[in-house]
C-alpha atoms as a PDB file:
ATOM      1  CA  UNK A   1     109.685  76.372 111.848  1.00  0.00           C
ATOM      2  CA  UNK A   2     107.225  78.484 111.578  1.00  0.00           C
ATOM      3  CA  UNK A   3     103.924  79.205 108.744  1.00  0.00           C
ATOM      4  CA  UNK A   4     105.933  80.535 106.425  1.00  0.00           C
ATOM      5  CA  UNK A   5     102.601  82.947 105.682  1.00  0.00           C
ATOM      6  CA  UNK A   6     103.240  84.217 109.057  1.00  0.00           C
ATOM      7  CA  UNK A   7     105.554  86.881 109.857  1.00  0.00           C
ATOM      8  CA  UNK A   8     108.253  86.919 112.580  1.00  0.00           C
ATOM      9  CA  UNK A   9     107.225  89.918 114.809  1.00  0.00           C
ATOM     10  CA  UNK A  10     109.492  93.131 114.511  1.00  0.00           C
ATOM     11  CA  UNK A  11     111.578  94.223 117.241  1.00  0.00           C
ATOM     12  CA  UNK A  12     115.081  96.659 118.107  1.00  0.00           C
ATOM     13  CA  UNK A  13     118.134  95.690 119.615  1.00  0.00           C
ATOM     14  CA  UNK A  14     121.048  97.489 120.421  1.00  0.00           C
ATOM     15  CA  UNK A  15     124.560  97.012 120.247  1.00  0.00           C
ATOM     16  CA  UNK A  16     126.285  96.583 123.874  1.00  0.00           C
ATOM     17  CA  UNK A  17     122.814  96.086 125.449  1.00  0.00           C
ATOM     18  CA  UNK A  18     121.006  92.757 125.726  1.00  0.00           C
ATOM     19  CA  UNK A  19     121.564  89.734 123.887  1.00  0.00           C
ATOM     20  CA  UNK A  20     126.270  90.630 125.129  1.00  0.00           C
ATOM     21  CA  UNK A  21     127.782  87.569 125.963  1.00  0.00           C
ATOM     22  CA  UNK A  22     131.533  86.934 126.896  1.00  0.00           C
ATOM     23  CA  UNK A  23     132.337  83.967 125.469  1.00  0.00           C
ATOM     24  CA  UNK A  24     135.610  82.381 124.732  1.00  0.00           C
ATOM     25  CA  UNK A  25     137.313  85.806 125.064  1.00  0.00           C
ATOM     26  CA  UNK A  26     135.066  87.615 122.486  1.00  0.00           C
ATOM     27  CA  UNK A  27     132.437  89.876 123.230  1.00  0.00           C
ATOM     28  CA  UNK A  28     129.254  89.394 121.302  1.00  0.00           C
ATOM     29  CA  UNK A  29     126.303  90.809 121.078  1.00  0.00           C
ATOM     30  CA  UNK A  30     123.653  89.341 118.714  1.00  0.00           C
ATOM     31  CA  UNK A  31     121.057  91.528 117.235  1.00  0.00           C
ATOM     32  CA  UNK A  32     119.093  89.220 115.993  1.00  0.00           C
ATOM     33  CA  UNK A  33     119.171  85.111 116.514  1.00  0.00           C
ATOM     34  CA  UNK A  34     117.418  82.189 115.482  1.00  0.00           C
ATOM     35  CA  UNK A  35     114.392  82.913 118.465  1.00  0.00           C
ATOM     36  CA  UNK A  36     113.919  86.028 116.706  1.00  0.00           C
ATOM     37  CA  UNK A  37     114.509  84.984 112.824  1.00  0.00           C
ATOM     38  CA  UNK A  38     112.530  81.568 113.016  1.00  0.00           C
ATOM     39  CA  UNK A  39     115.824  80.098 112.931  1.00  0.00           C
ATOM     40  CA  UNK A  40     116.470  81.207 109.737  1.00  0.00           C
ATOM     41  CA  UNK A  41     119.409  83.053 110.215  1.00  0.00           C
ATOM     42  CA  UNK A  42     121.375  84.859 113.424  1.00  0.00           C
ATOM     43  CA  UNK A  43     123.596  88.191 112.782  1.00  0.00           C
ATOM     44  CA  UNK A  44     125.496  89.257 115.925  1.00  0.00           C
ATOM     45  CA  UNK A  45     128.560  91.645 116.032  1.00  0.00           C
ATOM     46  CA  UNK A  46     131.965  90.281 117.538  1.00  0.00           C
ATOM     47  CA  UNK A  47     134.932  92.236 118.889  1.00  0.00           C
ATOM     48  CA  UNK A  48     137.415  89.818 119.377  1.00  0.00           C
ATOM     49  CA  UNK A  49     141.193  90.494 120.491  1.00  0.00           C
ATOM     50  CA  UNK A  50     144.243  89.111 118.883  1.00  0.00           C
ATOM     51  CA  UNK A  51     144.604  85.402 120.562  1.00  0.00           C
ATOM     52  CA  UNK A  52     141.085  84.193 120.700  1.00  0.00           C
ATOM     53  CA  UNK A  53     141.021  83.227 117.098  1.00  0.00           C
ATOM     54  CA  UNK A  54     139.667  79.447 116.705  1.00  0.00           C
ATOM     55  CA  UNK A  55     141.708  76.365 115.228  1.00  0.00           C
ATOM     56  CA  UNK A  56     140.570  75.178 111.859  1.00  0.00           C
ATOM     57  CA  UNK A  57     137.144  74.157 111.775  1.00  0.00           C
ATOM     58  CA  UNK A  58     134.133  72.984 109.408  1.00  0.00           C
ATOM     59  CA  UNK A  59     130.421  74.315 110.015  1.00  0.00           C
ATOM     60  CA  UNK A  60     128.668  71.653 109.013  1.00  0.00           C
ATOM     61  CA  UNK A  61     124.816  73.076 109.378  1.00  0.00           C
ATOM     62  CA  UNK A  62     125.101  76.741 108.745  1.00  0.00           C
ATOM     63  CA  UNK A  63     127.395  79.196 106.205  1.00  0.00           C
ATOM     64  CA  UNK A  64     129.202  82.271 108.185  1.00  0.00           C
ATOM     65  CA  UNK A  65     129.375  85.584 106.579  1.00  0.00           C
ATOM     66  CA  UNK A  66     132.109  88.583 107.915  1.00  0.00           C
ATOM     67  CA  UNK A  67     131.875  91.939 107.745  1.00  0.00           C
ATOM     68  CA  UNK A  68     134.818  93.244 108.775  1.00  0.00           C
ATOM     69  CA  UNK A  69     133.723  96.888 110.628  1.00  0.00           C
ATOM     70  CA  UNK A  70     137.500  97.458 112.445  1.00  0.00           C
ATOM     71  CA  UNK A  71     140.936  95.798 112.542  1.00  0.00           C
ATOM     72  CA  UNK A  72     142.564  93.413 109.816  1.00  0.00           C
ATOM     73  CA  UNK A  73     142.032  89.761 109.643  1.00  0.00           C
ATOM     74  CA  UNK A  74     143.557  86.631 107.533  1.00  0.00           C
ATOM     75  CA  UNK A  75     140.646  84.044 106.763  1.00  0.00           C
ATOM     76  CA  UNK A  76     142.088  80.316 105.579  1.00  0.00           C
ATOM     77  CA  UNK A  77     139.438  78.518 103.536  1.00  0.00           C
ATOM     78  CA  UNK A  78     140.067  75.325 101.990  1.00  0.00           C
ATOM     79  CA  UNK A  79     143.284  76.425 100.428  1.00  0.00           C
ATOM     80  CA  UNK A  80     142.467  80.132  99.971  1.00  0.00           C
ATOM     81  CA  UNK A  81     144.111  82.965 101.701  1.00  0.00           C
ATOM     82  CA  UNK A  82     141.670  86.218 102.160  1.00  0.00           C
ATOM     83  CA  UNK A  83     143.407  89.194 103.663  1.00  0.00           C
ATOM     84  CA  UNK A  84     140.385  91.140 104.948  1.00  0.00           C
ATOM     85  CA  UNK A  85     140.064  95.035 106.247  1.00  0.00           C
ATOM     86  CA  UNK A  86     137.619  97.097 107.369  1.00  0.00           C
ATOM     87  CA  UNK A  87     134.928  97.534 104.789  1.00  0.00           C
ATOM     88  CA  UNK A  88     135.313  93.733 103.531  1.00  0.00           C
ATOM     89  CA  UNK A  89     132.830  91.238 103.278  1.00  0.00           C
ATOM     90  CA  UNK A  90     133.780  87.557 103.494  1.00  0.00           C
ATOM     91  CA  UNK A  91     131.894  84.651 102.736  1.00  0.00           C
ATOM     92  CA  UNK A  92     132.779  81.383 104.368  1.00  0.00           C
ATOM     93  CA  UNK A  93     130.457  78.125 103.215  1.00  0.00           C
ATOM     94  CA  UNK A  94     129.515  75.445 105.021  1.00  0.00           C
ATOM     95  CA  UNK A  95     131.475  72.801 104.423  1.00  0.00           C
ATOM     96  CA  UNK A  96     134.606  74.307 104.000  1.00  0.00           C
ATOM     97  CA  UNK A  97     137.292  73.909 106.801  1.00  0.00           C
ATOM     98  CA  UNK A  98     138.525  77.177 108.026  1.00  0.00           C
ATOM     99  CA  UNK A  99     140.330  79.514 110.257  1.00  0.00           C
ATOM    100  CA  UNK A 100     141.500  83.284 110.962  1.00  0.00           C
ATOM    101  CA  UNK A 101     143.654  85.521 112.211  1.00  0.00           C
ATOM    102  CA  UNK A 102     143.610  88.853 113.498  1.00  0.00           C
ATOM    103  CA  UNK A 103     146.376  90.848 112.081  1.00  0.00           C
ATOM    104  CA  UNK A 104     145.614  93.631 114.380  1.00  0.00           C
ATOM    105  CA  UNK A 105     145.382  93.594 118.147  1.00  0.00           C
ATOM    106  CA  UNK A 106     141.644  93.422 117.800  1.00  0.00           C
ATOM    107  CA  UNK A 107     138.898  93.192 115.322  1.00  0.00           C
ATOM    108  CA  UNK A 108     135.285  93.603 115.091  1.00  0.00           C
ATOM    109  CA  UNK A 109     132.833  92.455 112.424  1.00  0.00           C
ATOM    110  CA  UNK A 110     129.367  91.880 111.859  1.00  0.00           C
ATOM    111  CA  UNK A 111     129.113  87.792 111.448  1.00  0.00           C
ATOM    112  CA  UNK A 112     125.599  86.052 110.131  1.00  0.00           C
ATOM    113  CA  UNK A 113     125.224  82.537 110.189  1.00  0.00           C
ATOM    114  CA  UNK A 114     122.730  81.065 107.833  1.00  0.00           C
ATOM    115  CA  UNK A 115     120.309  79.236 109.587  1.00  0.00           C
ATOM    116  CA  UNK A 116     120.841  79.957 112.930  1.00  0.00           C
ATOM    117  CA  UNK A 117     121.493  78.328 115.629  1.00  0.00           C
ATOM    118  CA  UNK A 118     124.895  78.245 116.201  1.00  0.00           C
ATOM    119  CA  UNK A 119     125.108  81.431 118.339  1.00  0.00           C
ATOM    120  CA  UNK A 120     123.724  78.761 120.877  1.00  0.00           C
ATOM    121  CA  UNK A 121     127.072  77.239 121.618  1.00  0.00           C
ATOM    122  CA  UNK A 122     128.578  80.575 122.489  1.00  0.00           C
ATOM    123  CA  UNK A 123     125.813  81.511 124.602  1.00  0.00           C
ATOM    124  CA  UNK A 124     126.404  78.186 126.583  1.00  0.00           C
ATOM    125  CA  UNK A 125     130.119  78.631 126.804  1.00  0.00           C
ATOM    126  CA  UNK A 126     129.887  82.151 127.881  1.00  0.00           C
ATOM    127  CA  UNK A 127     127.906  84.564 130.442  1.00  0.00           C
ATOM    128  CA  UNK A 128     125.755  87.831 129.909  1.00  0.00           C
ATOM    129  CA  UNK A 129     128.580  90.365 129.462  1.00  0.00           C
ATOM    130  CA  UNK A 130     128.163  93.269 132.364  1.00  0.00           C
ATOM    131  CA  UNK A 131     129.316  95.989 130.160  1.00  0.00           C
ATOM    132  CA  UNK A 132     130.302  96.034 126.377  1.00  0.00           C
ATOM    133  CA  UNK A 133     133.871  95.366 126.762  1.00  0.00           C
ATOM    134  CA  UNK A 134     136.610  92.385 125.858  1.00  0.00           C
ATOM    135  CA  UNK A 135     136.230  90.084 129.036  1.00  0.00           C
ATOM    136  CA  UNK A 136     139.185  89.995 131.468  1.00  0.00           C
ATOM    137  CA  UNK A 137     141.486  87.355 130.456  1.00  0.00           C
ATOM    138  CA  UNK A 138     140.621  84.230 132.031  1.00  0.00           C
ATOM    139  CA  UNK A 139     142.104  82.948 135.546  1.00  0.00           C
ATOM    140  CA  UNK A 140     142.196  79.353 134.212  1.00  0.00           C
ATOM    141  CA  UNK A 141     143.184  77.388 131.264  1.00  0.00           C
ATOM    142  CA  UNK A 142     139.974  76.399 129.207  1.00  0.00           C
ATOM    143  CA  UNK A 143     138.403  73.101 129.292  1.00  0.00           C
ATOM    144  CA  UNK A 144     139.348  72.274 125.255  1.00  0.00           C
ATOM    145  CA  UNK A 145     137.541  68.928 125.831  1.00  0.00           C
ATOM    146  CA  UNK A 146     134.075  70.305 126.991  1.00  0.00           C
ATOM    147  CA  UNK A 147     134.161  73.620 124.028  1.00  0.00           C
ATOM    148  CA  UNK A 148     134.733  70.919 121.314  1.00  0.00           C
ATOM    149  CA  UNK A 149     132.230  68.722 122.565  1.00  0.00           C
ATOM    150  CA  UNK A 150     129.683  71.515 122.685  1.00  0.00           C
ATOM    151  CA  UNK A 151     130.477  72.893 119.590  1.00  0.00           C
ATOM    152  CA  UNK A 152     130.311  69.330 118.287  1.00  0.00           C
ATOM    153  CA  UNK A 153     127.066  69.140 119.497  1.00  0.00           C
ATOM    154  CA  UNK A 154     126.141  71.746 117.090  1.00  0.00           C
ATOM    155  CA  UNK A 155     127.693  70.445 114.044  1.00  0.00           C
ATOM    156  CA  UNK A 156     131.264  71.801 114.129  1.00  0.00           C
ATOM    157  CA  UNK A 157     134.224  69.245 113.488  1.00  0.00           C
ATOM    158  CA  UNK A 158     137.789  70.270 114.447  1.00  0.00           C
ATOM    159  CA  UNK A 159     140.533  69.662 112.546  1.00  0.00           C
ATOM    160  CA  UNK A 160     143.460  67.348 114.868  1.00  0.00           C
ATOM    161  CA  UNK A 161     146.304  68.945 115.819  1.00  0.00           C
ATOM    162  CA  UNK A 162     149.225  69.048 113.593  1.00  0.00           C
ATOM    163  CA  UNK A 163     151.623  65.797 114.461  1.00  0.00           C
ATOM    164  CA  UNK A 164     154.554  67.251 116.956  1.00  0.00           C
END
């Protein structure tokens, strides 16, 4: 981290143009990330259709804030149920296993991890997105071993399956 006398220096970025990554079936773009914010925090926006939501999982380094900006989403924390629309703000700590749902066929919201760093893991799981759209669906299954070990490396836990 940086002086904290010293300020970060300013800079634009714009939606759909650098810093889009497909990723796990999402498109994200991150406006601003921990290389810009001193690692202090990263706020990207995510448009993400129905069927790419994650299992339950626990951030353990970083709280993750939605703001839903289209589409309608169910957020499980702990043992809370948060129906969430457009215009809805939702606040999920660290800590705290989760999940979501997209009740509509897609959904995009501003998300802001505080600190930063996570945005890493999606980055390495995905590829600079050649136009700000959804990816094509994937030709192959994905490798569930290698995404939970990177996103292990970076402090998420997964919850096990439920028993069959």
């Amino acid at each position: 981290m940086q002086d904290p006398t010293q300020q970060a220096e300013p800079y634009s970025r714009r939606l759909g143009g650098e810093g889009s990554y497909w990723s796990l079936g999402l498109l994200q773009t991150y406006l601003a990330e921990g290389k810009d914010t001193d690692g202090r925090f990263s706020l990207g926006e995510g448009l993400a259709p129905k069927g790419a939501e994650p299992p339950p999982h626990t951030h353990t380094r970083e709280d993750e804030a939605f703001y839903l900006l289209e589409g309608e989403i169910t957020f499980r924390v702990g043992g809370q149920t948060i129906e969430a629309k457009p215009g809805d703000y939702v606040w999920l700590p660290r800590g705290i296993e989760h999940s979501f749902e997209l009740k509509t066929s897609q959904a995009r919201a501003l998300v802001v991890l505080t600190p930063a760093g996570l945005e890493e893991a999606f980055k390495q799981l995905g590829e600079p997105a050649p136009s700000p759209t959804l990816p094509p669906p994937p030709k192959e299954p994905p490798d569930v071993e290698g995404i939970v070990a990177v996103f292990n490396a970076y402090g998420v836990e997964f919850a096990p399956p439920p028993p069959r």
